[in-house]
Each structure stands twice: as structure tokens, then as C-alpha cells.
PDB file of N, CA and C in Angstrom:
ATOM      1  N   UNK A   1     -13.730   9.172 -13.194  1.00  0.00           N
ATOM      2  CA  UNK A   1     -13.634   7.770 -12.855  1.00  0.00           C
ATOM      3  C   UNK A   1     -12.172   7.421 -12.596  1.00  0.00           C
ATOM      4  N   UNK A   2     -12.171   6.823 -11.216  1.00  0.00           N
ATOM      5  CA  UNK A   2     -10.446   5.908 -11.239  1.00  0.00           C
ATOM      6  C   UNK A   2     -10.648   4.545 -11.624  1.00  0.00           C
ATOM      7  N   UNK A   3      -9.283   4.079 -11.553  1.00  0.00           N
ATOM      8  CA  UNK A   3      -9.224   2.627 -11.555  1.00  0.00           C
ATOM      9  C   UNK A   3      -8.571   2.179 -10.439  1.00  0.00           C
ATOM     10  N   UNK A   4      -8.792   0.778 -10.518  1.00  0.00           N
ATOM     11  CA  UNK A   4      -8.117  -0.149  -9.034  1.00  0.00           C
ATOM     12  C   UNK A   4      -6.334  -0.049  -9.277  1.00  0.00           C
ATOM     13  N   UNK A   5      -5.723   0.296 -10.735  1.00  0.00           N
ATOM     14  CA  UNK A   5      -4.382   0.441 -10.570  1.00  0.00           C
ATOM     15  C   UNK A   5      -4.114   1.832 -10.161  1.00  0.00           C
ATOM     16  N   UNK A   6      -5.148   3.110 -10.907  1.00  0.00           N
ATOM     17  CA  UNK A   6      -4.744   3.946 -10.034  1.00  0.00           C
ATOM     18  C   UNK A   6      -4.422   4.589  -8.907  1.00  0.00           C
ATOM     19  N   UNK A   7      -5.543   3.858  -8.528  1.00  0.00           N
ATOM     20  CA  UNK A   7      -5.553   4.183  -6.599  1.00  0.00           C
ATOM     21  C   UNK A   7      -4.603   2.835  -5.635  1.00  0.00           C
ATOM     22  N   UNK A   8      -4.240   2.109  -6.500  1.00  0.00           N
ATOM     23  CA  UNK A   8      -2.842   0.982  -6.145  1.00  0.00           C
ATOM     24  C   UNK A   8      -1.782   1.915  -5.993  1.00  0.00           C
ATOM     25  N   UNK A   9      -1.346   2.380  -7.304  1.00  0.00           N
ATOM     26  CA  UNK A   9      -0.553   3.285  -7.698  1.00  0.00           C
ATOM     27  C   UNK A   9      -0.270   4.439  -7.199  1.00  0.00           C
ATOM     28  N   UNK A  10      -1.300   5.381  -6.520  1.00  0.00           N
ATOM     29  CA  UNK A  10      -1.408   6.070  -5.544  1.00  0.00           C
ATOM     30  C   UNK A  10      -0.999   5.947  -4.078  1.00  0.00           C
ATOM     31  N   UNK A  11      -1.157   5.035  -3.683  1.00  0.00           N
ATOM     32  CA  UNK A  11      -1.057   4.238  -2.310  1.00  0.00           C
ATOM     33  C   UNK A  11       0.307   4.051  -2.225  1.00  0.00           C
ATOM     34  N   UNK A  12       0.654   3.131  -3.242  1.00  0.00           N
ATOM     35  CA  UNK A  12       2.279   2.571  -3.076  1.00  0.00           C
ATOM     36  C   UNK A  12       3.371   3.901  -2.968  1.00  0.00           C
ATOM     37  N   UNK A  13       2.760   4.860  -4.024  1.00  0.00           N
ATOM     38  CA  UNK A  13       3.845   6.008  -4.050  1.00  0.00           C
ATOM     39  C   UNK A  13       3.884   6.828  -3.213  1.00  0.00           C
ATOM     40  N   UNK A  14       2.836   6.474  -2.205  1.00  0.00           N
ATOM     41  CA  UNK A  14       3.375   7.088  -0.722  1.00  0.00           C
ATOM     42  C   UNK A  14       3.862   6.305   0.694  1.00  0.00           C
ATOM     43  N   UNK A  15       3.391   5.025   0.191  1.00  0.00           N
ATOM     44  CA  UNK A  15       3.941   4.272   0.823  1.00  0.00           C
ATOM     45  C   UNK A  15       4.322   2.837   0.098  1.00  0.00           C
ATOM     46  N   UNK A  16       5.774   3.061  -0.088  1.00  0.00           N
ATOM     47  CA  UNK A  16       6.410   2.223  -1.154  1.00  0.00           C
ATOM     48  C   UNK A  16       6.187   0.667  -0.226  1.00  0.00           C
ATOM     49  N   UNK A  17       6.485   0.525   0.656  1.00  0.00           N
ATOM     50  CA  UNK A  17       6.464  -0.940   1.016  1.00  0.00           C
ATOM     51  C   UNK A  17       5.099  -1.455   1.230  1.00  0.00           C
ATOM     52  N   UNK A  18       3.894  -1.313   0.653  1.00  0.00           N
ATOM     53  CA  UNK A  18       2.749  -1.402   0.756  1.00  0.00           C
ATOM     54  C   UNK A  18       2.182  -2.458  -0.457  1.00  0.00           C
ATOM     55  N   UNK A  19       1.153  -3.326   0.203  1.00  0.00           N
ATOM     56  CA  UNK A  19       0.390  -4.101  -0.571  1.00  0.00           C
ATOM     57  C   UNK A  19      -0.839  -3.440  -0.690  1.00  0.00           C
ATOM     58  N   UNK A  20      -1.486  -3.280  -1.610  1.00  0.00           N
ATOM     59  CA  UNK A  20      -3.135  -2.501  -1.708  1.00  0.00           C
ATOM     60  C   UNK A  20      -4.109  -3.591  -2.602  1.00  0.00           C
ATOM     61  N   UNK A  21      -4.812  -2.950  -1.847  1.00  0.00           N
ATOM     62  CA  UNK A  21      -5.866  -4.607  -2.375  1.00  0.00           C
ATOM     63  C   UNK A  21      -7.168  -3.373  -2.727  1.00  0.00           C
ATOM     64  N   UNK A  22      -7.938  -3.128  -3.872  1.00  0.00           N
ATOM     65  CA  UNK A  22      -8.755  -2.601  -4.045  1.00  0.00           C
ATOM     66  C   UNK A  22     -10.174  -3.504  -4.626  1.00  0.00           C
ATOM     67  N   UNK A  23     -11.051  -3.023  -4.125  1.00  0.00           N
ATOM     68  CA  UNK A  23     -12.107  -4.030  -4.564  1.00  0.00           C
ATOM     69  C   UNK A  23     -13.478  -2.497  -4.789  1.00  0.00           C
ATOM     70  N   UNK A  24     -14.345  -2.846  -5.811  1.00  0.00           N
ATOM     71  CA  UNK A  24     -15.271  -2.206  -6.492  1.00  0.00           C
ATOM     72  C   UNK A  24     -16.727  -2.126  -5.330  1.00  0.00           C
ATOM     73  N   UNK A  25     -17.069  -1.593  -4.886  1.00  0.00           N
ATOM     74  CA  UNK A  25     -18.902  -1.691  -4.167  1.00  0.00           C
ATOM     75  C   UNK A  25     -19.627  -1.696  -4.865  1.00  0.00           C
ATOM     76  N   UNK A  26     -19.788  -0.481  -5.336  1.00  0.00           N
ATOM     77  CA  UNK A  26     -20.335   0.037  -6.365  1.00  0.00           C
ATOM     78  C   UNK A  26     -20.347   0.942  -7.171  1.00  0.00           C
ATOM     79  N   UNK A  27     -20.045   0.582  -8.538  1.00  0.00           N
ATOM     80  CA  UNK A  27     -19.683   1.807  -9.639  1.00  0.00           C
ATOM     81  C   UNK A  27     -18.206   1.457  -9.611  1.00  0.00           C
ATOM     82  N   UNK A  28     -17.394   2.987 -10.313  1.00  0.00           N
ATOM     83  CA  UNK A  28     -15.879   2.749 -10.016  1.00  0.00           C
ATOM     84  C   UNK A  28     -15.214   3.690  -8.827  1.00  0.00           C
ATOM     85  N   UNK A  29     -16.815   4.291  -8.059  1.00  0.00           N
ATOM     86  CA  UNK A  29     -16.207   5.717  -7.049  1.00  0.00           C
ATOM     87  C   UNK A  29     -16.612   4.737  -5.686  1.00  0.00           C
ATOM     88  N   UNK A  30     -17.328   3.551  -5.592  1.00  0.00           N
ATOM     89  CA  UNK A  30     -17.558   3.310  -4.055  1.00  0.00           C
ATOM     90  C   UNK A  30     -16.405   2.274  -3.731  1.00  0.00           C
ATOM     91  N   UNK A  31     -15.398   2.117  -3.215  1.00  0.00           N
ATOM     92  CA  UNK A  31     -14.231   1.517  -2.825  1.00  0.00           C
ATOM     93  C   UNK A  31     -13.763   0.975  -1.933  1.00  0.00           C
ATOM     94  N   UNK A  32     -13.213  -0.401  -1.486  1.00  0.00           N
ATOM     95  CA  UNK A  32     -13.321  -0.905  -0.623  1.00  0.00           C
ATOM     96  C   UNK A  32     -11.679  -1.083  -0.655  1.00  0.00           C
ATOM     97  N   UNK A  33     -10.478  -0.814   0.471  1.00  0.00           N
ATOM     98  CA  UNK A  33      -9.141  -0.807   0.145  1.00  0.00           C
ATOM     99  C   UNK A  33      -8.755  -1.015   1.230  1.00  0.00           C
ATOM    100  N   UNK A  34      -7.933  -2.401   1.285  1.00  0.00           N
ATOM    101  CA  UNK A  34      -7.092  -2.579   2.264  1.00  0.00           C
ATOM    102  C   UNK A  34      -5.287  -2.691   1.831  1.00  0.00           C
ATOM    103  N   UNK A  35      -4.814  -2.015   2.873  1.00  0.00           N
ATOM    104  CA  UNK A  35      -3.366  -1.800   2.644  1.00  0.00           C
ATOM    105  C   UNK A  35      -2.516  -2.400   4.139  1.00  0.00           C
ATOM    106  N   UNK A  36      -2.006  -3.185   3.852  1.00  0.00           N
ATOM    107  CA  UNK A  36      -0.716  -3.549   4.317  1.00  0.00           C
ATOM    108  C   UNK A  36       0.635  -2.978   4.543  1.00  0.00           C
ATOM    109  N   UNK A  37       1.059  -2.111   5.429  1.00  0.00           N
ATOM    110  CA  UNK A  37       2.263  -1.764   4.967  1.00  0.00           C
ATOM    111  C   UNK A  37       3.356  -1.437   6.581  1.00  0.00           C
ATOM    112  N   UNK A  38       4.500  -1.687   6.460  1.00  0.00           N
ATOM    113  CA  UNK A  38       4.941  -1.357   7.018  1.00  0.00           C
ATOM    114  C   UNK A  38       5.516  -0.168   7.772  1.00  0.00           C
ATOM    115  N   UNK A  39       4.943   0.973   6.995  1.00  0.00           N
ATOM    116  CA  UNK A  39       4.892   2.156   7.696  1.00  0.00           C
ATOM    117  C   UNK A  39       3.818   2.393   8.878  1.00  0.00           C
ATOM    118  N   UNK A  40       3.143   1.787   9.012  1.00  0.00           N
ATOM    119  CA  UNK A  40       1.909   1.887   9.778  1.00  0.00           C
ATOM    120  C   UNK A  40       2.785   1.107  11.470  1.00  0.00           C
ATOM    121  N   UNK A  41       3.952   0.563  11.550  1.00  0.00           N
ATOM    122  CA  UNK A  41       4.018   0.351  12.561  1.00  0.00           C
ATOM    123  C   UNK A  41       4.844   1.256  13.857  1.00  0.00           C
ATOM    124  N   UNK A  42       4.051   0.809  14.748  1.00  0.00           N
ATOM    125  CA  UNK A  42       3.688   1.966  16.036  1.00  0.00           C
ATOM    126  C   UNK A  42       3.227   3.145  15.286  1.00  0.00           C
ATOM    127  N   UNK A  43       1.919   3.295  14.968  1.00  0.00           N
ATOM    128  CA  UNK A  43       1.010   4.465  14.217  1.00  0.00           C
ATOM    129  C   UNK A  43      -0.007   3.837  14.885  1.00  0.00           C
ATOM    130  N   UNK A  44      -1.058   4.767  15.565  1.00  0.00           N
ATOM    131  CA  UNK A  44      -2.300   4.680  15.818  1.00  0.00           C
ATOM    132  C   UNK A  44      -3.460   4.370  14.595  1.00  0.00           C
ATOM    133  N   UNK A  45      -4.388   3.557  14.594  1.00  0.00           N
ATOM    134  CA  UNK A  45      -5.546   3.467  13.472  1.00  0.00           C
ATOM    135  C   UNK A  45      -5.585   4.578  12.802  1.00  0.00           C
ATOM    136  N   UNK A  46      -6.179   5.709  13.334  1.00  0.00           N
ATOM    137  CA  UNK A  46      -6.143   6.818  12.548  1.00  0.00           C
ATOM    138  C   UNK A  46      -5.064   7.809  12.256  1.00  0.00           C
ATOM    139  N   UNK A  47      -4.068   7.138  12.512  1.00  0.00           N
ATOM    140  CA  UNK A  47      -2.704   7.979  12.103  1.00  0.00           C
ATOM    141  C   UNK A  47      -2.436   7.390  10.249  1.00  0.00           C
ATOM    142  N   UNK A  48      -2.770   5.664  10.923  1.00  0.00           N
ATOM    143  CA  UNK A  48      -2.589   5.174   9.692  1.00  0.00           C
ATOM    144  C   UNK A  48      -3.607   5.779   8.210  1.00  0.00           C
ATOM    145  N   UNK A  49      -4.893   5.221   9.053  1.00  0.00           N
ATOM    146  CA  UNK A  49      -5.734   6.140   7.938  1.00  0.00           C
ATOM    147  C   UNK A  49      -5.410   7.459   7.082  1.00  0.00           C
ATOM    148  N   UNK A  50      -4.856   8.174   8.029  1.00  0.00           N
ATOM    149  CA  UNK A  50      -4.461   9.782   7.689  1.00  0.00           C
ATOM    150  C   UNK A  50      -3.606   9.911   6.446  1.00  0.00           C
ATOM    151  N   UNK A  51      -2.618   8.577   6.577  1.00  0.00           N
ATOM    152  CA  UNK A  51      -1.722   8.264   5.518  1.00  0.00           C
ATOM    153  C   UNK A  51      -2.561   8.023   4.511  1.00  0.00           C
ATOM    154  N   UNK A  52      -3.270   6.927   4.235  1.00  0.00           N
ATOM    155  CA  UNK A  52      -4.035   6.380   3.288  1.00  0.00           C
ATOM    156  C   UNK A  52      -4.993   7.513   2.648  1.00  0.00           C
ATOM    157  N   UNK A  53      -5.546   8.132   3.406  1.00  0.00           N
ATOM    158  CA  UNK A  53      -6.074   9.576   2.823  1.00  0.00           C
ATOM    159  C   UNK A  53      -5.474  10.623   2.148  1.00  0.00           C
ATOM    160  N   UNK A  54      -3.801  11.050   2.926  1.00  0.00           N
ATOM    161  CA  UNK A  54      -3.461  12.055   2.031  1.00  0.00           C
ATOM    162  C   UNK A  54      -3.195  11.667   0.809  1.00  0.00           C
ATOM    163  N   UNK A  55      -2.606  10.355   0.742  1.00  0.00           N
ATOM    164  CA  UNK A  55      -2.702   9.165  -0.538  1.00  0.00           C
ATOM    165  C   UNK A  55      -3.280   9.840  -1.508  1.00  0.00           C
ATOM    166  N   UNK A  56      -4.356   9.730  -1.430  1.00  0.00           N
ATOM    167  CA  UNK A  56      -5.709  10.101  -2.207  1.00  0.00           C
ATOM    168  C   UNK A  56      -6.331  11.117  -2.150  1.00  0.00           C
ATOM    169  N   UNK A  57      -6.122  12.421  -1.156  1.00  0.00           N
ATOM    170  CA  UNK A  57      -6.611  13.760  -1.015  1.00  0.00           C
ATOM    171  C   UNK A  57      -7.271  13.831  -2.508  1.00  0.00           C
ATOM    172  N   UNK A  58      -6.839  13.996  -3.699  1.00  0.00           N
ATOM    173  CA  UNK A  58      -7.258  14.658  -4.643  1.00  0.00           C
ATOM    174  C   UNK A  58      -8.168  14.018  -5.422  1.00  0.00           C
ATOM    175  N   UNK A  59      -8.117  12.588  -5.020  1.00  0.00           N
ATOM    176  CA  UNK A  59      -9.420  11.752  -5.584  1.00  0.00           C
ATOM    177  C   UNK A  59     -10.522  12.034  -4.566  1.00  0.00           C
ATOM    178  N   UNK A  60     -10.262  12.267  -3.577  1.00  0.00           N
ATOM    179  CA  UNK A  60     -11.547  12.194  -2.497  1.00  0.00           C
ATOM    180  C   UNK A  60     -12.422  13.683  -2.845  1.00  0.00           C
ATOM    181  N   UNK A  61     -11.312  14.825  -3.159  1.00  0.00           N
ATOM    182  CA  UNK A  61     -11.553  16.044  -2.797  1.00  0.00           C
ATOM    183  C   UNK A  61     -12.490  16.355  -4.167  1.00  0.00           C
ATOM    184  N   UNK A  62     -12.297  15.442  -5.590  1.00  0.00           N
ATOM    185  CA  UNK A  62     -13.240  15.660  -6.546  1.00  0.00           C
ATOM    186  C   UNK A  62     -13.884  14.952  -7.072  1.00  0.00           C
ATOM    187  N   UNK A  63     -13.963  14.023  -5.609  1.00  0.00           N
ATOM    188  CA  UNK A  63     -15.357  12.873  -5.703  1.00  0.00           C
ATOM    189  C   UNK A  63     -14.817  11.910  -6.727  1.00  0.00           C
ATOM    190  N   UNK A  64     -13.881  11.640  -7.373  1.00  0.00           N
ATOM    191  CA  UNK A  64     -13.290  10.427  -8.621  1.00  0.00           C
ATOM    192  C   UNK A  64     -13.436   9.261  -7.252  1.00  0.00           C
ATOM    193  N   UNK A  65     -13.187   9.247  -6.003  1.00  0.00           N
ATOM    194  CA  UNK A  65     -13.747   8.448  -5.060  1.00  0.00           C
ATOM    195  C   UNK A  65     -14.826   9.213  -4.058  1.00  0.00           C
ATOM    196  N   UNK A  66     -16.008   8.529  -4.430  1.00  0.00           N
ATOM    197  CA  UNK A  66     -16.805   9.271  -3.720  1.00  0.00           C
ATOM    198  C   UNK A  66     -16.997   8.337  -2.367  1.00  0.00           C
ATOM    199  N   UNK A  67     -16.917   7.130  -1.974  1.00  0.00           N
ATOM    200  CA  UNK A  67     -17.011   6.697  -0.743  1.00  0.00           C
ATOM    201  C   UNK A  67     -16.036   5.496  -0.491  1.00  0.00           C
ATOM    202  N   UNK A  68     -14.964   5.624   0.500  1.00  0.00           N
ATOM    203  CA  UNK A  68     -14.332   4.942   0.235  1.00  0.00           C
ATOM    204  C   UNK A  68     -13.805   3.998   1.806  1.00  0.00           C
ATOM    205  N   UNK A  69     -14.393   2.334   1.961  1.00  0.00           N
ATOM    206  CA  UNK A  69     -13.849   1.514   3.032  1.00  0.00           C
ATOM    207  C   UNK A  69     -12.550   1.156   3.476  1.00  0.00           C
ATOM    208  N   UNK A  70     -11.506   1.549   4.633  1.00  0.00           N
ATOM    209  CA  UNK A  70     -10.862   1.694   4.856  1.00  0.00           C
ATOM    210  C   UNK A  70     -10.607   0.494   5.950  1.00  0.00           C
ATOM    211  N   UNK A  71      -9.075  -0.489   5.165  1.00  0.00           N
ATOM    212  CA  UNK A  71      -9.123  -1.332   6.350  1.00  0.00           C
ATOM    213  C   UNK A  71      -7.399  -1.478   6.585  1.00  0.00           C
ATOM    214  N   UNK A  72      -6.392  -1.124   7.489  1.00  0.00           N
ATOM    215  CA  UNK A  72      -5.359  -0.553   7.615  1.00  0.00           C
ATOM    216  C   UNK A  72      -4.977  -1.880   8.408  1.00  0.00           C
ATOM    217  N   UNK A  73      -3.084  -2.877   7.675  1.00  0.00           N
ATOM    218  CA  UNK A  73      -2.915  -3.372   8.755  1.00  0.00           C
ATOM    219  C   UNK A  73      -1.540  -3.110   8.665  1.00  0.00           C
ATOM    220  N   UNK A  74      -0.352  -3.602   9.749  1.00  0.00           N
ATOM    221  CA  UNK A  74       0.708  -3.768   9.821  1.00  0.00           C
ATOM    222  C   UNK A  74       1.376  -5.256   9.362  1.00  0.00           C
ATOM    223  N   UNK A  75       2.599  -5.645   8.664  1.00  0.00           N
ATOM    224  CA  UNK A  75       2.555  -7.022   7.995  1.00  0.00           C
ATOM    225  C   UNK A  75       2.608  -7.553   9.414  1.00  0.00           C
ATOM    226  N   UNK A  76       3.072  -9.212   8.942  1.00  0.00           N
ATOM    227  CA  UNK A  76       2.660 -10.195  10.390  1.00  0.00           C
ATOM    228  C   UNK A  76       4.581 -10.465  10.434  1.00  0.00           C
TER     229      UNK A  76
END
């Protein structure tokens, strides 16, 4: 099981200028996470994603997130 600070905590420490917003679906493995950050600019959608994933490679890879909503922006 994670928590919403861990996978905050995760996020930020790869991308320090980042806001992460985690929200629960269902259980503590279905995850709904949007991140804000300024690394994402001039990055394609799935460049950004790619970030947000290696983020988390090791939660994904032993299911501690087993499904996880991905919503990627650049600040305003």
C-alpha cells in the first residue's frame, strides 16, 4: 500500500518545481494524479507522462499502484 504523501513525495523528487494533487478511486492502489510542473514545458504529452512514470517505476512495477489516472499540465 502507498500513500497520497508518498507518491507526492515521489513526484516532487523528480521534479522539484511540481505541484501533485493525488486523489484515491479506489482502495489505496487506484489513483488519480495530476501534476503541474514546470519541467513539462515544450515536452510533448507523453514525454511528460514518461516523467511522471519513471517517478513511480517501482510503485507501478509492484503493483503498490496498480492503476493509475494521469493528468499532466504546464503552470499558466
Amino acid at each position: 500500500m502507498i500513500t497520497k504523501r508518498e507518491v507526492i513525495n515521489l513526484i516532487t523528487n523528480k521534479l522539484p518545481s511540481s505541484q501533485v494533487f493525488v486523489e484515491n478511486l479506489k482502495g489505496n492502489d487506484h489513483l488519480q494524479v495530476t501534476v503541474i510542473a514546470s519541467e513539462f514545458n515544450g515536452l510533448s504529452l507523453v514525454k511528460q507522462h514518461q516523467l511522471v512514470y519513471s517517478a513511480l517505476k517501482e510503485e507501478l512495477a509492484s503493483e503498490a499502484i496498480h492503476a493509475l489516472a494521469l493528468k499532466t499540465e504546464t503552470p499558466n
